[in-house]
C-alpha atoms as a PDB file:
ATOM      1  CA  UNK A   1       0.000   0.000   0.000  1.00  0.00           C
ATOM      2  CA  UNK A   2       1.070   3.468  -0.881  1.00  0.00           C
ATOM      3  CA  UNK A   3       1.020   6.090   1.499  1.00  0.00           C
ATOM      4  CA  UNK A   4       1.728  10.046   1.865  1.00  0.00           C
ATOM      5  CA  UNK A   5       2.544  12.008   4.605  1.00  0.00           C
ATOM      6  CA  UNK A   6       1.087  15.679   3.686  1.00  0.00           C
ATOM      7  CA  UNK A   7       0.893  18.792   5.076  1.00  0.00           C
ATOM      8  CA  UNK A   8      -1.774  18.286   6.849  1.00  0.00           C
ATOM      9  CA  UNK A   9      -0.513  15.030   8.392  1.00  0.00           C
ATOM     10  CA  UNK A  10       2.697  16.922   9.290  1.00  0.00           C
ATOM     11  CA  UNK A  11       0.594  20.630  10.961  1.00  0.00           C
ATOM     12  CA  UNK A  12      -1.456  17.180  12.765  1.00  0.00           C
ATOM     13  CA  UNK A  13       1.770  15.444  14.302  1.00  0.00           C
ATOM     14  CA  UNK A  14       3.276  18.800  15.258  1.00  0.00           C
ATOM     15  CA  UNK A  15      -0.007  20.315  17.136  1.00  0.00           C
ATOM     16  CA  UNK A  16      -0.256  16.592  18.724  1.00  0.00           C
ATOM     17  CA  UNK A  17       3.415  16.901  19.824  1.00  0.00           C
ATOM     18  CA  UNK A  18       3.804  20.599  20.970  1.00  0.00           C
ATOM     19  CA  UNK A  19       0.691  20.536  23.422  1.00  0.00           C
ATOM     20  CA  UNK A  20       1.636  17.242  25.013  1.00  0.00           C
ATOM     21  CA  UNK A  21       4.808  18.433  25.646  1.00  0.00           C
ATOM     22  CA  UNK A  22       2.918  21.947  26.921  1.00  0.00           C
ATOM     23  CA  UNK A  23       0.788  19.374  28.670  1.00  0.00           C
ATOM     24  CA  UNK A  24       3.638  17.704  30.888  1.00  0.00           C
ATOM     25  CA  UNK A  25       5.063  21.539  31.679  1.00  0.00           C
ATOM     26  CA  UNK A  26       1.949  22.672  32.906  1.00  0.00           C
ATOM     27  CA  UNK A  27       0.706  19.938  34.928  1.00  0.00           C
ATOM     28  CA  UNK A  28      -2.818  18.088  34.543  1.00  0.00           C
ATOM     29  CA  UNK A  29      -5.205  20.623  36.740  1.00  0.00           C
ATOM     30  CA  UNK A  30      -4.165  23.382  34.229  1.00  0.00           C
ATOM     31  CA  UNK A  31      -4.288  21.373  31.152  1.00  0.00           C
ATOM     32  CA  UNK A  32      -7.674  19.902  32.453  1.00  0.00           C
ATOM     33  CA  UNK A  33      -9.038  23.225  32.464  1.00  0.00           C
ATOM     34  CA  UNK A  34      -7.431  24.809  29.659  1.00  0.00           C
ATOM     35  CA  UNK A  35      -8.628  21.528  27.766  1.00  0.00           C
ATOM     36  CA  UNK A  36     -12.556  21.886  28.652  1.00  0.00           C
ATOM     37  CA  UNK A  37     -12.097  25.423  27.967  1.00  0.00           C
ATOM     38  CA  UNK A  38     -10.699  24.922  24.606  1.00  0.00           C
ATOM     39  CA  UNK A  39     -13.464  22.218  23.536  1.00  0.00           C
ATOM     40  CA  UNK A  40     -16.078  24.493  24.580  1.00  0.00           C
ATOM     41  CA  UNK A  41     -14.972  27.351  22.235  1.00  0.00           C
ATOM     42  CA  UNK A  42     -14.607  24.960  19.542  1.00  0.00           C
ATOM     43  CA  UNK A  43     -18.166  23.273  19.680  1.00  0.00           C
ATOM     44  CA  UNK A  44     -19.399  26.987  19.182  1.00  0.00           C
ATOM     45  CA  UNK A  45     -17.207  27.852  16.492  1.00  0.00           C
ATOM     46  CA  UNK A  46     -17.931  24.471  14.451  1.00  0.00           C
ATOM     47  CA  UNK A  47     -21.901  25.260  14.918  1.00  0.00           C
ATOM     48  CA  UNK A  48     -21.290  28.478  12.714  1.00  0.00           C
ATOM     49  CA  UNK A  49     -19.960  30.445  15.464  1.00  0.00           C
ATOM     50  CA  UNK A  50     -17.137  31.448  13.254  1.00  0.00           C
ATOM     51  CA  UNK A  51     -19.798  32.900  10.898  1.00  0.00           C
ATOM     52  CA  UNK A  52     -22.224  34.743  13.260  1.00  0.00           C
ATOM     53  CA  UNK A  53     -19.061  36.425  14.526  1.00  0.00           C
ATOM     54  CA  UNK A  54     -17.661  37.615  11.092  1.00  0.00           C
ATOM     55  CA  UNK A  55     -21.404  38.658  10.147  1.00  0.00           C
ATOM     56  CA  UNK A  56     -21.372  40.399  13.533  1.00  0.00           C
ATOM     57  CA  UNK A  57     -18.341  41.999  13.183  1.00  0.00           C
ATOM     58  CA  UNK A  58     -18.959  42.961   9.122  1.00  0.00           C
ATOM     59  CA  UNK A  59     -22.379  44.906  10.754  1.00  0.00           C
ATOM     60  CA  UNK A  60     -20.176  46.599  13.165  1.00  0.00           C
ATOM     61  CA  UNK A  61     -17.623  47.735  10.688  1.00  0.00           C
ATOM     62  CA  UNK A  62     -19.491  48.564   7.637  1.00  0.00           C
ATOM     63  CA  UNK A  63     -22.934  49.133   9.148  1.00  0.00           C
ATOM     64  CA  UNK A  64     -25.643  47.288   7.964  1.00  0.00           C
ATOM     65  CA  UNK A  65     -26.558  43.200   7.546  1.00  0.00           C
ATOM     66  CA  UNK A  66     -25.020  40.719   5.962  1.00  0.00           C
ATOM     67  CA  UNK A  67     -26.651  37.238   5.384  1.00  0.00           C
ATOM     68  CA  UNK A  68     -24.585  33.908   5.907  1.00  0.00           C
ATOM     69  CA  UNK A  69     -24.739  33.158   2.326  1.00  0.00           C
ATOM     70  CA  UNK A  70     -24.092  36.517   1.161  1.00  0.00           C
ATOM     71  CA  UNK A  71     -20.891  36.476   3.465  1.00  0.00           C
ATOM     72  CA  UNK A  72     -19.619  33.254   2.155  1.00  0.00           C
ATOM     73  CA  UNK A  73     -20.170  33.694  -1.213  1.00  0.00           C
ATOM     74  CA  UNK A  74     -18.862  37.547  -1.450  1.00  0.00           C
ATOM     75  CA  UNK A  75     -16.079  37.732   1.697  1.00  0.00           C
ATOM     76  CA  UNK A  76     -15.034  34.388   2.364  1.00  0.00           C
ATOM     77  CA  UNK A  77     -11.660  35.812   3.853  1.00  0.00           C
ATOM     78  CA  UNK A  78     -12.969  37.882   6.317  1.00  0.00           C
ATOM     79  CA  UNK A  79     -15.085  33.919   7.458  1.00  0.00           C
ATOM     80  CA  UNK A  80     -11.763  32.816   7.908  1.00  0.00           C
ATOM     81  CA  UNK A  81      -9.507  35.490   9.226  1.00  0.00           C
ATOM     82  CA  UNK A  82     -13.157  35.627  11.968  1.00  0.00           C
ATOM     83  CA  UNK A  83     -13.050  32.433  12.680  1.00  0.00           C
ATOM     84  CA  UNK A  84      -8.814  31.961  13.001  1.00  0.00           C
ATOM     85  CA  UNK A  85      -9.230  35.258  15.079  1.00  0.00           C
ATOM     86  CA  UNK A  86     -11.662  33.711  17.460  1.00  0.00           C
ATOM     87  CA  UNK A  87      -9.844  30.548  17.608  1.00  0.00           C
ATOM     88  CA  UNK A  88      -6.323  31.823  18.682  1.00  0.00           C
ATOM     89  CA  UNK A  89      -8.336  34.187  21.255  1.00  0.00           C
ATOM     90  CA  UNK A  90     -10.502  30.813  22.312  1.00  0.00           C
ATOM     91  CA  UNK A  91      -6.862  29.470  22.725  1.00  0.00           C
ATOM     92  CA  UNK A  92      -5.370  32.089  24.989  1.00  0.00           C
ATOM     93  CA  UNK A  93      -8.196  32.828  27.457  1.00  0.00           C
ATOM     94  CA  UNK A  94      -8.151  28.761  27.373  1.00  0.00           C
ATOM     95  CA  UNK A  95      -4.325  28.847  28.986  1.00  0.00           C
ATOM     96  CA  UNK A  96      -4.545  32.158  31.239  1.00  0.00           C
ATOM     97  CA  UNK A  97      -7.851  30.465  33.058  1.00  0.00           C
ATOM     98  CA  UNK A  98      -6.215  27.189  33.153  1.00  0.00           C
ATOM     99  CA  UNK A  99      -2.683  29.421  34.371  1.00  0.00           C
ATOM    100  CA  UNK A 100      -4.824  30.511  37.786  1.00  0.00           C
ATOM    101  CA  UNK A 101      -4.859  26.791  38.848  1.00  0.00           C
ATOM    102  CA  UNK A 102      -2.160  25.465  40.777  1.00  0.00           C
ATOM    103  CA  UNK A 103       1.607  24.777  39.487  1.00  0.00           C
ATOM    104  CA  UNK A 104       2.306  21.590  39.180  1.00  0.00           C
ATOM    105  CA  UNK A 105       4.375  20.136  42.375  1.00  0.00           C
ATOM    106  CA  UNK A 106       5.809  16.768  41.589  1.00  0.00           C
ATOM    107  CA  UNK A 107       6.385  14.175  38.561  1.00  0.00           C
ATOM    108  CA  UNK A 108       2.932  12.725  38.961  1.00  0.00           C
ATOM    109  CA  UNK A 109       1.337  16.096  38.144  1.00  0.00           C
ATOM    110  CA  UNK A 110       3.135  16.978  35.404  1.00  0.00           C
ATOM    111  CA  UNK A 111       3.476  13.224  33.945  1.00  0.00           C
ATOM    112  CA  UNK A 112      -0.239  13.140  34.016  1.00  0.00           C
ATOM    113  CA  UNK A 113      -0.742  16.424  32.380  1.00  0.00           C
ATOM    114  CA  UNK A 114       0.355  14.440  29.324  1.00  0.00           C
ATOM    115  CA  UNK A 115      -2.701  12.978  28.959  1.00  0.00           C
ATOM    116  CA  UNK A 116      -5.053  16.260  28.813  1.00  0.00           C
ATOM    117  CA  UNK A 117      -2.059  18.043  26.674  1.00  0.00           C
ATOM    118  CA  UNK A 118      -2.141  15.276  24.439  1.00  0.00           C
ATOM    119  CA  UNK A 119      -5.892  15.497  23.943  1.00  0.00           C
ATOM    120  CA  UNK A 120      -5.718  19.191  23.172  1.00  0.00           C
ATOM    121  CA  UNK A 121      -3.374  18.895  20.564  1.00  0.00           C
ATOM    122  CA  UNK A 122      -5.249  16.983  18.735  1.00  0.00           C
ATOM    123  CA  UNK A 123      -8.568  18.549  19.360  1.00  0.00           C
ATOM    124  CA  UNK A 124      -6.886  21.483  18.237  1.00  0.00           C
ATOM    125  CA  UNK A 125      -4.341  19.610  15.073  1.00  0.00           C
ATOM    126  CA  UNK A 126      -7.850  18.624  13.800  1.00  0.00           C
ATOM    127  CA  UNK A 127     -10.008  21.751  13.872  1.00  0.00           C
ATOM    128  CA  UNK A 128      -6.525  23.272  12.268  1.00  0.00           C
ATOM    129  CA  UNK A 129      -5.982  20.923   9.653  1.00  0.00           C
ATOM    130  CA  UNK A 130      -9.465  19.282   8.758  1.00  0.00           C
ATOM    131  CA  UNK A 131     -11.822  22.716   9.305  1.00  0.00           C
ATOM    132  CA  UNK A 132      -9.552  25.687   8.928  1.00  0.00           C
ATOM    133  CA  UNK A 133      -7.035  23.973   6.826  1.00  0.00           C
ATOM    134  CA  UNK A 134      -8.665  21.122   4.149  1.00  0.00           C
ATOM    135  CA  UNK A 135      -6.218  22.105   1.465  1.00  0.00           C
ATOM    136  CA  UNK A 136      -3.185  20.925   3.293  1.00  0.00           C
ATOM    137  CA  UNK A 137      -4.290  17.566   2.395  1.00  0.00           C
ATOM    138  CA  UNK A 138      -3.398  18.673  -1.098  1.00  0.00           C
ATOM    139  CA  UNK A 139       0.031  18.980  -0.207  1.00  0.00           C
ATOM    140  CA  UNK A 140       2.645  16.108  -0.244  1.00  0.00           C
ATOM    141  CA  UNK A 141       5.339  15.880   1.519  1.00  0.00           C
ATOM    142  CA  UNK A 142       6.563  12.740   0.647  1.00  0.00           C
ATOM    143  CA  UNK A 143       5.413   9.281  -0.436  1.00  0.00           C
ATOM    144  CA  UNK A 144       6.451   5.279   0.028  1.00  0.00           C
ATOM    145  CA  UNK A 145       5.057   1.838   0.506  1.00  0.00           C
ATOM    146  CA  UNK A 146       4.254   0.289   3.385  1.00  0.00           C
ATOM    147  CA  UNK A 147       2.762  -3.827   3.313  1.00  0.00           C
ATOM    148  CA  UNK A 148       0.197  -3.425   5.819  1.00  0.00           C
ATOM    149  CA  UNK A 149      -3.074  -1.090   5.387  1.00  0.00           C
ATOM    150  CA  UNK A 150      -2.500   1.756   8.106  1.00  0.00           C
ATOM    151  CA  UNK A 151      -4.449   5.082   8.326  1.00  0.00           C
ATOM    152  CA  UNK A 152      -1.790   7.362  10.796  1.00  0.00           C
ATOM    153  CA  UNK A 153      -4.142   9.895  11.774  1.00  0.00           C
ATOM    154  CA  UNK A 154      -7.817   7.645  12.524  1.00  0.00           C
ATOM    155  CA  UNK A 155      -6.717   4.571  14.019  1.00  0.00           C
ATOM    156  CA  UNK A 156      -3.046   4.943  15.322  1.00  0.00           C
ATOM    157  CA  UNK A 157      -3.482   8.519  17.184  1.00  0.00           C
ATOM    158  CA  UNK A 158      -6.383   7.046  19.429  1.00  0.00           C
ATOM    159  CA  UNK A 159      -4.356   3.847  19.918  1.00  0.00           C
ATOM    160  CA  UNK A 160      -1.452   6.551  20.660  1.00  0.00           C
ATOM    161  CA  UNK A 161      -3.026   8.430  23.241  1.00  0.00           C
ATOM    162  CA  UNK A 162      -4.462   5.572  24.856  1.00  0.00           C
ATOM    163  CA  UNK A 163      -0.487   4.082  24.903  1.00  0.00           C
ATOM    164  CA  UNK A 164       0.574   7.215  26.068  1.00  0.00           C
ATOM    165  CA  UNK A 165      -1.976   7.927  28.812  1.00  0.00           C
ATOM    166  CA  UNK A 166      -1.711   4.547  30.209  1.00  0.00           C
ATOM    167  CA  UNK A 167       2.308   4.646  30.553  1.00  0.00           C
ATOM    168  CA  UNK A 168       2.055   8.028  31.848  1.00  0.00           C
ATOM    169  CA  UNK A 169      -0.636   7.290  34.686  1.00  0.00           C
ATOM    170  CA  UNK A 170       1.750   3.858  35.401  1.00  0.00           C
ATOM    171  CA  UNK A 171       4.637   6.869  35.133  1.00  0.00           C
ATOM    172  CA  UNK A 172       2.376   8.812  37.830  1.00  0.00           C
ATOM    173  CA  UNK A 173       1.814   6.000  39.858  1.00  0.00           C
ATOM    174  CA  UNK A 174       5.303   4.308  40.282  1.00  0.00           C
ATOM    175  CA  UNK A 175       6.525   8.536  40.988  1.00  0.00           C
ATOM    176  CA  UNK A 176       3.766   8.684  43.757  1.00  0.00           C
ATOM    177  CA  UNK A 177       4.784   5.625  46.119  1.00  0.00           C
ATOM    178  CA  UNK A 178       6.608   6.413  49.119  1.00  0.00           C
ATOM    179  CA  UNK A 179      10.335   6.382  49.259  1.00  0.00           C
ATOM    180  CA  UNK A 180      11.936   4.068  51.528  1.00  0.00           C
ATOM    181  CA  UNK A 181      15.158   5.080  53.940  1.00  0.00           C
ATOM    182  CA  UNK A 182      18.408   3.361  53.807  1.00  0.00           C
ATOM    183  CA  UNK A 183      18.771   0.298  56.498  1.00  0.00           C
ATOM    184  CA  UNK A 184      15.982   0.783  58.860  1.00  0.00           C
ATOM    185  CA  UNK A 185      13.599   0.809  55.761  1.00  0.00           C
ATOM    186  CA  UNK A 186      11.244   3.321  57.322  1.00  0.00           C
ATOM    187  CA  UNK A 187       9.030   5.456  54.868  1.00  0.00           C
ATOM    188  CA  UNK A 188       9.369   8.731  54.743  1.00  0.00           C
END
């Protein structure tokens, strides 16, 4: 089977990557927040959100109404300079609420804010590539063979995060157990 790796595969991996690293920095009670947060604003803007915004913000500017059709059909760059407006500000207020929770203290906290980091990358690799973005599908990187049928992005990245969250709650886990002392073998 052939396969590509495209743009949009490679903006995918690199969202995935960059928050679950942002994830383990942070710590999971910011991520956690910052992650329910984040899915909120993008459940509005993917029921037309995006568009009652720009049509909202075309009335304020210019001064009179605007359909959704009319805007779509006629200014279909101020839809999507709206709607990747609204997403990076969805983003930040996302991270300063989630920054008013508690630092992260230990290993375990900041192991399992993998998990919630890992989940907003993709959450926000998808609405990126697959909403925003469709055309970077157009775009190919590069190309080979591989023998058994694998699609990288639907199957293997829930299979990934699952991996990743269970070795990273085991991580949490094994970081969490009390130490022992040296000879009398008292915990501390």
């Amino acid at each position: 089977m052939t396969w590509q790796f495209t743009v949009q595969d490679a903006l995918f991996l690199l969202s995935f990557i960059t928050f679950g690293i942002i994830g383990y920095q942070r710590g999971w009670r910011r991520e956690v927040v910052s992650l329910l947060f984040i899915i909120l604003g993008f459940g509005f803007l993917n029921l037309n959100g995006g568009a009652f915004l720009a049509r909202l913000h075309y009335q304020l500017l210019v001064g009179k109404s605007i359909s959704q059709h009319e805007l779509l059909h006629s200014h279909p760059n101020v839809l999507i300079f709206v709607t990747v407006a609204s997403l990076l500000v969805i983003i930040t207020l996302g991270y300063i609420i989630g920054s008013r929770r508690p630092k992260a203290k230990d290993g375990q906290e900041r192991t399992l804010g993998l998990i919630p980091g890992l989940i907003t990358g993709a959450v926000i690799g998808a609405e990126l590539t697959y909403f925003l973005l469709p055309n970077s599908a157009k775009s190919v990187i590069t190309t080979g063979t591989v023998q058994m049928k694998v699609n990288f992005l639907g199957n293997v990245t829930v299979l990934l995060i699952f991996v990743i969250a269970v070795v990273a709650v085991v991580i949490g886990l094994m970081a969490s157990r009390p130490k022992k002392s040296g000879a009398g073998g008292e915990k501390k």
